[in-house]
C-alpha atoms as a PDB file:
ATOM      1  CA  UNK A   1      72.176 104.034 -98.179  1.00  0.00           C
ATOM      2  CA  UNK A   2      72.356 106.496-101.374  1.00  0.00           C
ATOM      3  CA  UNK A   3      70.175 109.841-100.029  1.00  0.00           C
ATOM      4  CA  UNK A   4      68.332 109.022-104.019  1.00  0.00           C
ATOM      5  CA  UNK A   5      65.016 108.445-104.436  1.00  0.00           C
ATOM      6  CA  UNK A   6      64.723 104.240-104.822  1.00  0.00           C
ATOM      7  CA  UNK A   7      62.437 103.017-107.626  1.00  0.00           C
ATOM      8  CA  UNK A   8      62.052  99.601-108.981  1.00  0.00           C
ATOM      9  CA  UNK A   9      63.609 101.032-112.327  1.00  0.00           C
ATOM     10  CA  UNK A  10      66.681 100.568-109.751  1.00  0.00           C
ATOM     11  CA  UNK A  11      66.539  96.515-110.101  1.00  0.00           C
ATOM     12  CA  UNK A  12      69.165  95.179-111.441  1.00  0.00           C
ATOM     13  CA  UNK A  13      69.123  92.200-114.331  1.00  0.00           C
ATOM     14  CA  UNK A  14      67.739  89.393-112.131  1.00  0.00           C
ATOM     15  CA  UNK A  15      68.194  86.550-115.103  1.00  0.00           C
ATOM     16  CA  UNK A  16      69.474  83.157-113.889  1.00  0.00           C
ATOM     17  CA  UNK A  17      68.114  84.266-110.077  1.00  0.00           C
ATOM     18  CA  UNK A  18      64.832  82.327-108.423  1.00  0.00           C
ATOM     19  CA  UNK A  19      62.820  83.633-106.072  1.00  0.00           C
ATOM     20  CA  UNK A  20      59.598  82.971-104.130  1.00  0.00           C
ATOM     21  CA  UNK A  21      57.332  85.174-103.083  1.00  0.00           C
ATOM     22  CA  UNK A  22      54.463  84.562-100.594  1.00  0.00           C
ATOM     23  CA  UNK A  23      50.851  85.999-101.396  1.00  0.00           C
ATOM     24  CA  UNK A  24      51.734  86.400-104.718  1.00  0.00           C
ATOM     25  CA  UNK A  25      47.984  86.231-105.844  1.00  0.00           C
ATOM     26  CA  UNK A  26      47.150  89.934-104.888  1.00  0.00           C
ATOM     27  CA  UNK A  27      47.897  93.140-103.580  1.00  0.00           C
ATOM     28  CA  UNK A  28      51.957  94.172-102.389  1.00  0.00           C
ATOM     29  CA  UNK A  29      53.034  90.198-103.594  1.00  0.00           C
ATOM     30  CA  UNK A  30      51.637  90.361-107.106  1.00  0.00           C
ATOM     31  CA  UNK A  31      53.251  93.864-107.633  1.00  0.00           C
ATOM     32  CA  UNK A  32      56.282  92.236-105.956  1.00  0.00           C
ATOM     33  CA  UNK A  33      56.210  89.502-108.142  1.00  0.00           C
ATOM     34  CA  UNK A  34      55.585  90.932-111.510  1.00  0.00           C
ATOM     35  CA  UNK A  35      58.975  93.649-110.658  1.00  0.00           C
ATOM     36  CA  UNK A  36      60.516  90.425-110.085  1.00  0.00           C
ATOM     37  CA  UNK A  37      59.960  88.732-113.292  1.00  0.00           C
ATOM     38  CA  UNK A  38      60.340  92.165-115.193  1.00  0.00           C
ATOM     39  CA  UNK A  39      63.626  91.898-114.179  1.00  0.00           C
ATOM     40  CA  UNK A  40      64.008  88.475-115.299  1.00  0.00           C
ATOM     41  CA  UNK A  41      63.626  86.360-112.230  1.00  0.00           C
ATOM     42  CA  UNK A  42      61.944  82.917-112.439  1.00  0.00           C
ATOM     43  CA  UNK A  43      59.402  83.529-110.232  1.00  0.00           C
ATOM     44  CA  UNK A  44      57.533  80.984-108.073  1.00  0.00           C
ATOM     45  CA  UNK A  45      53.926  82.277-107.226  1.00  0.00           C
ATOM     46  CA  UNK A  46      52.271  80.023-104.312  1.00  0.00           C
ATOM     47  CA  UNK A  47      48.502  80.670-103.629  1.00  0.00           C
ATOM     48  CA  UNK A  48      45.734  78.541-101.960  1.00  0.00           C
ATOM     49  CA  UNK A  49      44.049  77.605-104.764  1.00  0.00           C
ATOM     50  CA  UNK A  50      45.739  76.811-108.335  1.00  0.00           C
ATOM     51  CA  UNK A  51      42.997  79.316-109.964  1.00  0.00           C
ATOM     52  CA  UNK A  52      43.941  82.018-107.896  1.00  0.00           C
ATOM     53  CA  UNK A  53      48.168  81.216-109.172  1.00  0.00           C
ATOM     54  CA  UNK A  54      47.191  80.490-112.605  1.00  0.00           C
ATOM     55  CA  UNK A  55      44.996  83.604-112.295  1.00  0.00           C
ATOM     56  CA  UNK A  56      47.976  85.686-111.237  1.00  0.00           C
ATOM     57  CA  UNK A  57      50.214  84.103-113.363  1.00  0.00           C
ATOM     58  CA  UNK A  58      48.188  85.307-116.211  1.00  0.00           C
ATOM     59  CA  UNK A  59      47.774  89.004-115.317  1.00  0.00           C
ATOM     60  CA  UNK A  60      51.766  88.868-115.043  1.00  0.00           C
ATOM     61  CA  UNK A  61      51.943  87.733-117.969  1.00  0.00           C
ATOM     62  CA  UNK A  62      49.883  90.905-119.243  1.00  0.00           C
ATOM     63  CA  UNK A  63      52.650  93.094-118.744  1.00  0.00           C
ATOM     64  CA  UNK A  64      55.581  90.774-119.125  1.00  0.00           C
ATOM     65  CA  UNK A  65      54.806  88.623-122.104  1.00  0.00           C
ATOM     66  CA  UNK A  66      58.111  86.483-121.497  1.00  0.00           C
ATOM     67  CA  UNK A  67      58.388  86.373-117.953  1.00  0.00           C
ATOM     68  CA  UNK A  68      58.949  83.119-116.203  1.00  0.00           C
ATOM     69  CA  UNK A  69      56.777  81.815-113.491  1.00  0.00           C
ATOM     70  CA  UNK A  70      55.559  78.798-111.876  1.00  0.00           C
ATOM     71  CA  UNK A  71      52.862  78.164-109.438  1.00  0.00           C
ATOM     72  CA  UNK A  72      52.089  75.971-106.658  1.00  0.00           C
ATOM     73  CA  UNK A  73      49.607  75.437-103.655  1.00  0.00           C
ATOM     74  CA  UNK A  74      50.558  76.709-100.594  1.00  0.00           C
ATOM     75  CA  UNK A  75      48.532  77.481 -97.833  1.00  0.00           C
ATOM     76  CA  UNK A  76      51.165  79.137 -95.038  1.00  0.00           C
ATOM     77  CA  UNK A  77      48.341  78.528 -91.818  1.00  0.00           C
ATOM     78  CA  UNK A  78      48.386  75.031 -92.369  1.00  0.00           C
ATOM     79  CA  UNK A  79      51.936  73.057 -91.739  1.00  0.00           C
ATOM     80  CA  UNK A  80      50.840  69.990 -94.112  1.00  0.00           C
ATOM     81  CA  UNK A  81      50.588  72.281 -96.802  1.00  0.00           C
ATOM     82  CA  UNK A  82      53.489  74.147 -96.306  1.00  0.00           C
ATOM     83  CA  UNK A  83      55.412  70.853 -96.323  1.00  0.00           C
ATOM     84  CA  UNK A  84      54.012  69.842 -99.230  1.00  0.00           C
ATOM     85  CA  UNK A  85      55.466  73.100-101.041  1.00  0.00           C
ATOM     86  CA  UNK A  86      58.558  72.580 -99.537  1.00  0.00           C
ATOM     87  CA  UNK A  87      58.996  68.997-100.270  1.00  0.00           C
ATOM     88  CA  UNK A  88      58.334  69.745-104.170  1.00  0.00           C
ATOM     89  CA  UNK A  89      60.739  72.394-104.115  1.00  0.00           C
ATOM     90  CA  UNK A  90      63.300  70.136-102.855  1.00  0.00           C
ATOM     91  CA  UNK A  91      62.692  67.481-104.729  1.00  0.00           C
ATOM     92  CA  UNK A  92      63.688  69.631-107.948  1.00  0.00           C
ATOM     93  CA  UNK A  93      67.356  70.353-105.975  1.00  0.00           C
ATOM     94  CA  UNK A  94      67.643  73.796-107.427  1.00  0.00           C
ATOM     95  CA  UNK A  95      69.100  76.802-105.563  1.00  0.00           C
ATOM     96  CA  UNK A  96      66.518  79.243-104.289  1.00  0.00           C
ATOM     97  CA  UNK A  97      67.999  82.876-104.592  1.00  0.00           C
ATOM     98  CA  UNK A  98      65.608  84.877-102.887  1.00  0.00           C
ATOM     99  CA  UNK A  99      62.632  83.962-100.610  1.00  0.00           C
ATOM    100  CA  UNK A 100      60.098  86.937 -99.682  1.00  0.00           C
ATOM    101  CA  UNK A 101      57.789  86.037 -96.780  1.00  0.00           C
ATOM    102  CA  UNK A 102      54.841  88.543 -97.853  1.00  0.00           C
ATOM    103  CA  UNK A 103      51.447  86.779 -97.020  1.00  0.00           C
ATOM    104  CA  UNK A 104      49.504  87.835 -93.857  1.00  0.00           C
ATOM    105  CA  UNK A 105      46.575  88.208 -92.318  1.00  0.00           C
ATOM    106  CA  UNK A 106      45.443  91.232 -89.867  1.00  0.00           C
ATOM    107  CA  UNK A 107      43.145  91.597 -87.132  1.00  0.00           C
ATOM    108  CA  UNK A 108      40.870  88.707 -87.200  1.00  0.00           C
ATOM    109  CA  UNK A 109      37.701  89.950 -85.539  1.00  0.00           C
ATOM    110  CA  UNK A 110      37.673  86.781 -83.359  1.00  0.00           C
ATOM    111  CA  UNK A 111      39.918  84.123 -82.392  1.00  0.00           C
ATOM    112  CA  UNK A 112      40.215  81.641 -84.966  1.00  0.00           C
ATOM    113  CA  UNK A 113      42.588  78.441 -84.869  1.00  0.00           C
ATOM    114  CA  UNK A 114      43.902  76.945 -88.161  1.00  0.00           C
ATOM    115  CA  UNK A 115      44.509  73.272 -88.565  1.00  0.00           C
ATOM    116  CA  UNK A 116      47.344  72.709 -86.763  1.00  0.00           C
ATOM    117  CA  UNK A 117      45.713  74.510 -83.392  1.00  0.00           C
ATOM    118  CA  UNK A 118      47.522  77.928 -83.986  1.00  0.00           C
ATOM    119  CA  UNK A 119      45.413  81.288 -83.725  1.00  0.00           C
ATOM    120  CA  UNK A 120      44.972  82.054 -87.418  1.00  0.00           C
ATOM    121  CA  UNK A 121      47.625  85.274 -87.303  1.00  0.00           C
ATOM    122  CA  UNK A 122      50.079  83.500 -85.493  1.00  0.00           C
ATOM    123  CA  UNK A 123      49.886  80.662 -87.900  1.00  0.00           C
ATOM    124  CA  UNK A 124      49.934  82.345 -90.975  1.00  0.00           C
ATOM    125  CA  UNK A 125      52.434  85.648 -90.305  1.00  0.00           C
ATOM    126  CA  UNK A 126      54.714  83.579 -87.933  1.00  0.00           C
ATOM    127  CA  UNK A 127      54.712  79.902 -87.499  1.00  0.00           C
ATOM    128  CA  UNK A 128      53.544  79.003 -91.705  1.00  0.00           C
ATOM    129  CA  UNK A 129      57.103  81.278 -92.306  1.00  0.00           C
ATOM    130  CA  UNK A 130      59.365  79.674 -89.926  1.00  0.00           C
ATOM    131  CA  UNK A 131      58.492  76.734 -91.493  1.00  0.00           C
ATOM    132  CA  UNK A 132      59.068  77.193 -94.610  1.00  0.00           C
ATOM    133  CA  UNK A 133      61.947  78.849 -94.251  1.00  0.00           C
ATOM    134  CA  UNK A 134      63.982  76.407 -92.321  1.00  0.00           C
ATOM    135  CA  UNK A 135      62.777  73.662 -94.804  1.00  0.00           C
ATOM    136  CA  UNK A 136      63.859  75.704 -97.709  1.00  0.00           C
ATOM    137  CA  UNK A 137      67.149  76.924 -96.001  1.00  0.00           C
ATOM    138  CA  UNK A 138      69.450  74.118 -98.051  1.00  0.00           C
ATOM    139  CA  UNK A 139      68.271  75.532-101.199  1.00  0.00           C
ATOM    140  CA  UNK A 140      68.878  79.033 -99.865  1.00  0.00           C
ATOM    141  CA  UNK A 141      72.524  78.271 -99.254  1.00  0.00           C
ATOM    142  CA  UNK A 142      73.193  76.442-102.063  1.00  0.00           C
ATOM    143  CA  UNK A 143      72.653  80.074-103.887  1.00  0.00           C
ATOM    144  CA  UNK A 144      75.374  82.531-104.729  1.00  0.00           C
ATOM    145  CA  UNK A 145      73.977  85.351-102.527  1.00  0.00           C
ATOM    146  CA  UNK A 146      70.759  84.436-101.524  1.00  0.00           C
ATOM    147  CA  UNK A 147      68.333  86.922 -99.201  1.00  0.00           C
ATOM    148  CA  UNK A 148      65.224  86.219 -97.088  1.00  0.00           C
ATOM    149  CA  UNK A 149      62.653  89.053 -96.928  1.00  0.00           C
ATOM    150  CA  UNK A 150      59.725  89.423 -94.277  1.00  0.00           C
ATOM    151  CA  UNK A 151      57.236  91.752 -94.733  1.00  0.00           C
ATOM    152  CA  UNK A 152      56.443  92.806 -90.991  1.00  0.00           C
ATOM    153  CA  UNK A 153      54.604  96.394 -90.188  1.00  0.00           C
ATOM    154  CA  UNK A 154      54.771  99.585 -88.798  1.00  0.00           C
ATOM    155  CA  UNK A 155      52.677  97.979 -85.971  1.00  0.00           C
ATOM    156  CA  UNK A 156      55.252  96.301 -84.386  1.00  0.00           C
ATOM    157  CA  UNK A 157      55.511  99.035 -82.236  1.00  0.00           C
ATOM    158  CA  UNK A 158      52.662  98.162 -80.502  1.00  0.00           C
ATOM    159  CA  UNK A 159      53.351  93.794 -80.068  1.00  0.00           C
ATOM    160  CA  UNK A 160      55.300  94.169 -76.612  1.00  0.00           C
ATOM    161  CA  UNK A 161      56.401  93.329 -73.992  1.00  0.00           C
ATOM    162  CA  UNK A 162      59.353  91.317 -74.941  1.00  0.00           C
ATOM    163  CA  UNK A 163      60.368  88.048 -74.858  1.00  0.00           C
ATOM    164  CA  UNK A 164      56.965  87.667 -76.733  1.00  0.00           C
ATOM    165  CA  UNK A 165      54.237  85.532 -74.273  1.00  0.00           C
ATOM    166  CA  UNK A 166      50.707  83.859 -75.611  1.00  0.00           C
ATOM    167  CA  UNK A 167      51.483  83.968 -79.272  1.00  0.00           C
ATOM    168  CA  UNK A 168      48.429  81.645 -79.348  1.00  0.00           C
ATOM    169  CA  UNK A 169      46.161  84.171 -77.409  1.00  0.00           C
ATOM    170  CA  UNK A 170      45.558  81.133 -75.552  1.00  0.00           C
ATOM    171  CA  UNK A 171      44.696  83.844 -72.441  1.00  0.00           C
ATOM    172  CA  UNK A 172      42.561  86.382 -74.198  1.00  0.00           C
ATOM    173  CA  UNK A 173      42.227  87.884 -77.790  1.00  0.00           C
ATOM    174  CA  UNK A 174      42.559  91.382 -78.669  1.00  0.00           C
ATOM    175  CA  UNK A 175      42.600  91.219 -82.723  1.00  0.00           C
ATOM    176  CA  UNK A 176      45.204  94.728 -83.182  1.00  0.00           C
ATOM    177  CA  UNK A 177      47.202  93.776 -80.274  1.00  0.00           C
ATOM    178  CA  UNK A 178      47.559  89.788 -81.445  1.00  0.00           C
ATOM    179  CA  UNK A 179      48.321  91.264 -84.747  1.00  0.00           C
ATOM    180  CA  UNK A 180      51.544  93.514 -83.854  1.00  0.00           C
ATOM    181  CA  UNK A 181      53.186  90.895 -82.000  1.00  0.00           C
ATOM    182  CA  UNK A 182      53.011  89.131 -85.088  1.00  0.00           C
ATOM    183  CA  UNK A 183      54.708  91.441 -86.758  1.00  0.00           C
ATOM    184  CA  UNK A 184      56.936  92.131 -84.165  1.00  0.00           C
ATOM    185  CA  UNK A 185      58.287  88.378 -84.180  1.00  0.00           C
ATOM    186  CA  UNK A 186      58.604  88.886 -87.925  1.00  0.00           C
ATOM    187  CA  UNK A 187      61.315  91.513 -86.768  1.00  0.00           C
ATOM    188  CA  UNK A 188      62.654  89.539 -83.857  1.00  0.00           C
ATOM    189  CA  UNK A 189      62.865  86.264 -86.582  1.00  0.00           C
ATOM    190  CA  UNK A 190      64.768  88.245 -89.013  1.00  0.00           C
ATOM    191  CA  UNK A 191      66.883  89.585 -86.766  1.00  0.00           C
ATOM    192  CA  UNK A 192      68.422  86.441 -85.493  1.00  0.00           C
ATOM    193  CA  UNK A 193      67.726  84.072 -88.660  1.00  0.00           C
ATOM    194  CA  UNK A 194      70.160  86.936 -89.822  1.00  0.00           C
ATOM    195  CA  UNK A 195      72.724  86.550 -87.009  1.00  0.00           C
ATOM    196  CA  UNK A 196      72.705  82.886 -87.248  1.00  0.00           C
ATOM    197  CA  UNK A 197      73.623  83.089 -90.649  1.00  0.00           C
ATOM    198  CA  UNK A 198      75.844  85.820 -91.028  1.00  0.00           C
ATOM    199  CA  UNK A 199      78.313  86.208 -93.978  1.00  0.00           C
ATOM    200  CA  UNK A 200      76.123  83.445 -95.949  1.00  0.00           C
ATOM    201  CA  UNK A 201      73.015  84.970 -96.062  1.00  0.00           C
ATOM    202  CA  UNK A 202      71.360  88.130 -96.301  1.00  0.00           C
ATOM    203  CA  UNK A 203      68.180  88.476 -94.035  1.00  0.00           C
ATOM    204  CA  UNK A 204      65.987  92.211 -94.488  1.00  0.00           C
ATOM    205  CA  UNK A 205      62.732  93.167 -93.205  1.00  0.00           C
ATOM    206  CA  UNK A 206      60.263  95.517 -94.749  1.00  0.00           C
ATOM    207  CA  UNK A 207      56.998  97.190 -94.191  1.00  0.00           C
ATOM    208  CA  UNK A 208      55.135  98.817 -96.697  1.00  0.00           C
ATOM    209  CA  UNK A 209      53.501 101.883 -95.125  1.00  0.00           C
ATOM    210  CA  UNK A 210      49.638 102.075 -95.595  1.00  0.00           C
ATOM    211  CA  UNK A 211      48.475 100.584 -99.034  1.00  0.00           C
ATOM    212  CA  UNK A 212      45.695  99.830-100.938  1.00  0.00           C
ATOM    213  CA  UNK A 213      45.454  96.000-100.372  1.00  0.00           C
ATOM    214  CA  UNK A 214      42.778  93.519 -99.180  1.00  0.00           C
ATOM    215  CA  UNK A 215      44.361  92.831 -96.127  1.00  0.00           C
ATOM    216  CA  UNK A 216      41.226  94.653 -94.341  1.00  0.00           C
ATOM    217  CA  UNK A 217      39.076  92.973 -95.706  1.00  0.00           C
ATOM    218  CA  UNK A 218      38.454  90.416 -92.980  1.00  0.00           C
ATOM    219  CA  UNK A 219      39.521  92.422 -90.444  1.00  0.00           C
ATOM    220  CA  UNK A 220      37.270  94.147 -87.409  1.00  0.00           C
ATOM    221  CA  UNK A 221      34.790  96.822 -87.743  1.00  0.00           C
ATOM    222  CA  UNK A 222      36.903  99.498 -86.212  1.00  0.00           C
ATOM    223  CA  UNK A 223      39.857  98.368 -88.206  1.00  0.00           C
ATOM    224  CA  UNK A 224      37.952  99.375 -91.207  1.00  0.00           C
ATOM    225  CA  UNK A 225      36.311 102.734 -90.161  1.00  0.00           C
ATOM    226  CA  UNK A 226      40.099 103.473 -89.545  1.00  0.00           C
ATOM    227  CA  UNK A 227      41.088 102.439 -93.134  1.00  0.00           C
ATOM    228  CA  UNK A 228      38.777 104.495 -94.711  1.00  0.00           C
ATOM    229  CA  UNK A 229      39.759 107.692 -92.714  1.00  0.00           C
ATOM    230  CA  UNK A 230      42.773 106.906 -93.300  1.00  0.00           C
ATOM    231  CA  UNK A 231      41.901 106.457 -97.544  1.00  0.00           C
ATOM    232  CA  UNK A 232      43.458 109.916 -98.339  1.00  0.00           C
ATOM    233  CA  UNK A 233      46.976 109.110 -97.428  1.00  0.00           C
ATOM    234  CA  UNK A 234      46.719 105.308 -98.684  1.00  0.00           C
ATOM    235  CA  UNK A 235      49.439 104.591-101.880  1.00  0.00           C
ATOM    236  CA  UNK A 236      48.838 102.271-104.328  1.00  0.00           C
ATOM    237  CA  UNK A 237      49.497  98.411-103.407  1.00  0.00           C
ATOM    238  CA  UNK A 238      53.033  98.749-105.925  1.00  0.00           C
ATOM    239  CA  UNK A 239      54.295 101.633-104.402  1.00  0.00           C
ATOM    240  CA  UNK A 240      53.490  99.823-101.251  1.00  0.00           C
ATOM    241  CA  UNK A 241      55.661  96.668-102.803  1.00  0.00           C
ATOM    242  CA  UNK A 242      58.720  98.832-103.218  1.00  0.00           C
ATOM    243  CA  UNK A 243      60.414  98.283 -99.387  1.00  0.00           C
ATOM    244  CA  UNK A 244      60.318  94.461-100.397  1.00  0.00           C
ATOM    245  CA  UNK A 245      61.507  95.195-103.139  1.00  0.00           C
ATOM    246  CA  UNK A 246      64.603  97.219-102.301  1.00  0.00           C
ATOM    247  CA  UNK A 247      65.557  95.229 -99.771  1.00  0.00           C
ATOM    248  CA  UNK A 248      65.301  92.032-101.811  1.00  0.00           C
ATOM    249  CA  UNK A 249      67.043  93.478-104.903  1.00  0.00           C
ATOM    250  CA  UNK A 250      69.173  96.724-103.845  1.00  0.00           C
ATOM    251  CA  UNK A 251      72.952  96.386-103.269  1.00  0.00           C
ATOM    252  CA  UNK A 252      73.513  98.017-100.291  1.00  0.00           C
ATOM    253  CA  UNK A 253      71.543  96.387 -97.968  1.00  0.00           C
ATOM    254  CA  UNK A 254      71.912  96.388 -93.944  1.00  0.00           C
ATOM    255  CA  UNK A 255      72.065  92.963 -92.648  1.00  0.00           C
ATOM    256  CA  UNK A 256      69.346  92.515 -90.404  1.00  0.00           C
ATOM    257  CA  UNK A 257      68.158  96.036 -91.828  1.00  0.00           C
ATOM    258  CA  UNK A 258      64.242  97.204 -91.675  1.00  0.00           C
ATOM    259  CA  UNK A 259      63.095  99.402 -94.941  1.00  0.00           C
ATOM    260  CA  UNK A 260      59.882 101.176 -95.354  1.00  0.00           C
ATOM    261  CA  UNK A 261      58.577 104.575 -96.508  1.00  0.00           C
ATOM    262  CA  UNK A 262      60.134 107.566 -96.159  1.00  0.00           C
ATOM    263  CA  UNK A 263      57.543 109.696 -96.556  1.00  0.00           C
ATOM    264  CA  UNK A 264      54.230 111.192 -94.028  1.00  0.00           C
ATOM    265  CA  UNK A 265      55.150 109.323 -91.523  1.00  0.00           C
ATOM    266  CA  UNK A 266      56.589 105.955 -92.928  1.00  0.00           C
ATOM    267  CA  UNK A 267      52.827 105.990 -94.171  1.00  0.00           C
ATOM    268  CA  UNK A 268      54.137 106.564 -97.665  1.00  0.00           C
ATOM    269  CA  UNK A 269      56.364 107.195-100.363  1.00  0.00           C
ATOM    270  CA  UNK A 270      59.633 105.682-101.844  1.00  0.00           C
ATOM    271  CA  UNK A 271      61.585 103.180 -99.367  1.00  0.00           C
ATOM    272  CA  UNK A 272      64.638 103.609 -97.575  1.00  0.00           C
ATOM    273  CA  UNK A 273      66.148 102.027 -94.084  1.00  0.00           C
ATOM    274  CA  UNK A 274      63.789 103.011 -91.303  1.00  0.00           C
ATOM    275  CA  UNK A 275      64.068 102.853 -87.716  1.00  0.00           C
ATOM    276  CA  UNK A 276      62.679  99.579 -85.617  1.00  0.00           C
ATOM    277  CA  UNK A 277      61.025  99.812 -82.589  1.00  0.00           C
ATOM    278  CA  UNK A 278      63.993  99.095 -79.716  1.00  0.00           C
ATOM    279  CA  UNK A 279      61.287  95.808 -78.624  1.00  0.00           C
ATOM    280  CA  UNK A 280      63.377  94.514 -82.189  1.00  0.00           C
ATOM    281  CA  UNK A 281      67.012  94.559 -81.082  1.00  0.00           C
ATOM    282  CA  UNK A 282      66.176  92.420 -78.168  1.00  0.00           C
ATOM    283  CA  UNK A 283      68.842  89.549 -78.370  1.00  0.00           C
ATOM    284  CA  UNK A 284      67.200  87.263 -76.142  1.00  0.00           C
ATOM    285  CA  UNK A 285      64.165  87.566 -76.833  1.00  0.00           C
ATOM    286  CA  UNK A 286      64.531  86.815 -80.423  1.00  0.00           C
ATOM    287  CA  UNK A 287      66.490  84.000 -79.504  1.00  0.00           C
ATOM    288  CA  UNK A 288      63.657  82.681 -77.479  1.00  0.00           C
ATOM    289  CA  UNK A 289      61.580  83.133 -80.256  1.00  0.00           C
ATOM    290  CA  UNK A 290      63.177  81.052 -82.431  1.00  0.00           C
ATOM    291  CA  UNK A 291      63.818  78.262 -80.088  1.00  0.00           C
ATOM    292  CA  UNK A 292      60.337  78.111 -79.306  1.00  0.00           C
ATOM    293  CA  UNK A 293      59.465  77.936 -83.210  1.00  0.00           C
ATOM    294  CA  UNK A 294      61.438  74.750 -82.987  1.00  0.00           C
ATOM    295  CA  UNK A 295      60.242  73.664 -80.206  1.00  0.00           C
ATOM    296  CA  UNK A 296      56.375  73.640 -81.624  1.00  0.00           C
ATOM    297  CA  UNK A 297      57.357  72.816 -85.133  1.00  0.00           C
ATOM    298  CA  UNK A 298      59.949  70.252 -84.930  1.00  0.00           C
ATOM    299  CA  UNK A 299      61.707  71.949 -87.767  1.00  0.00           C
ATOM    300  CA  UNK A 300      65.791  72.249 -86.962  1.00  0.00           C
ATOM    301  CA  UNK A 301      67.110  75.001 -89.218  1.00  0.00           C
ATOM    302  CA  UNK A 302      70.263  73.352 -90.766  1.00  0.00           C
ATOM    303  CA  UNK A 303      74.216  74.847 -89.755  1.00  0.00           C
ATOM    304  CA  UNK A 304      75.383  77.900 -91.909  1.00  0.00           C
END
């Protein structure tokens, strides 16, 4: 990568390209989403509820008076939903240039299961994304250059041992520790979704330091005494959009490549390619991973 300072004034002209972006309601996807459609992407915004995409939609429209978006329900914990996405987008047979995987949820103070009988973080960061994914994949290839992003964290660090075990916390919940192996298999997943389709697909992971979002806000007590000591060194949710952003947009991308601050720590500043925990590069474990995706989900990704 160029040692200059990345900005989203760096996008280039994204008219004629489509993209999706996950959690697109709020926080790091909104500001995702609105540099997206600044830059003249059709943007698809997917949110629980169509108030909360209209509702987005609108502000969008706020500071991009032409931009072009379309919303639709998607809830990523539960599988019928995220079919139900999917389906519509295929039915519309339309290439899908770039797909960001940004929604998540973080420390759960207890064990909660969705509908589908996953623990709520492994359903939502993990499983909800695999899915839709693989049952967007034919659009994705149908593209010129299409690229997958996943928003993991800097707490992947702490989601060993690998290959990954219990992703359900079926024997015992720790809400932090349940958490980073989440984001850990977001690594692992891009990592070989990236070798399986190499040379037709561009697959990039980011994390977006420590920003302002409400990701907290249902999380454990001591997850939010640590948030607010941490408040001094927290950057705004947009600056904390800009790894997704970068490696969704930029032109020199590392396939398979992590981006994230490269400020204080990776806690902040502008983005650049940042360093993975070694758990990450694990081969077999990521292949294990993604068979066992399969194996739950029933979804097949289709041949490069």
């Amino acid at each position: 990568m160029s040692d200059s300072v990345w900005t989203p004034a760096a996008i280039p002209s994204l008219i004629g390209r489509r993209a999706i972006v996950t959690g697109a309601n709020s926080g790091i996807g909104w500001h995702t989403a609105l540099e997206l459609a600044r830059a003249g992407a059709e943007v698809v915004l997917p949110a629980r509820s169509a108030t909360k995409g209209d509702e987005a939609a609108a502000r969008i429209r706020r500071d991009v008076p032409d931009a072009r978006l379309v919303t639709g329900l998607l809830d990523l914990a539960d599988l019928a939903s995220v079919r139900a996405f999917a389906a519509q987008l295929v039915a519309e047979d339309r290439p899908l240039d770039l797909l960001i995987n940004n929604a998540g949820v973080m420390a759960l103070p207890t064990r909660t299961l969705g509908p589908d009988g996953y623990e709520m973080q492994f359903a939502t960061n993990v499983v909800g994304p695999y899915v839709l994914t693989g049952l967007l994949m034919p659009l994705l290839l149908r593209a010129a250059a299409p690229r997958v992003v996943n928003v993991s964290s800097s707490a992947h660090a702490g989601g060993g041992p690998v290959p990954l075990r219990d992703l359900n916390c079926a024997n015992g919940y720790k809400p932090m520790q349940a958490y980073a192996r989440t984001k850990l298999a977001n690594l692992l997943f891009t990592r070989e979704l990236q070798r399986r389709y190499a040379g037709r697909l561009l697959v990039a992971a980011s994390h977006p330091g420590i920003a302002s979002t409400n990701l907290a806000a249902g999380t454990t007590v001591a997850m939010k005494v640590a948030v607010t000591l941490l408040k001094p060194l927290i950057q705004s949710a947009s600056a904390g959009a800009e790894p997704s952003l970068m490696a969704a947009t930029a032109p020199d991308i590392e396939p398979g490549g992590y981006y994230g601050p490269a400020g204080l720590l990776g806690m902040r500043g502008h983005p650049a390619r940042v360093v993975a925990s070694p758990l990450a590069d694990d081969v077999a474990a990521a292949r294990a991973l993604f068979d066992e995706l399969e194996r739950l989900t029933g979804v097949r990704y289709p041949a490069a």
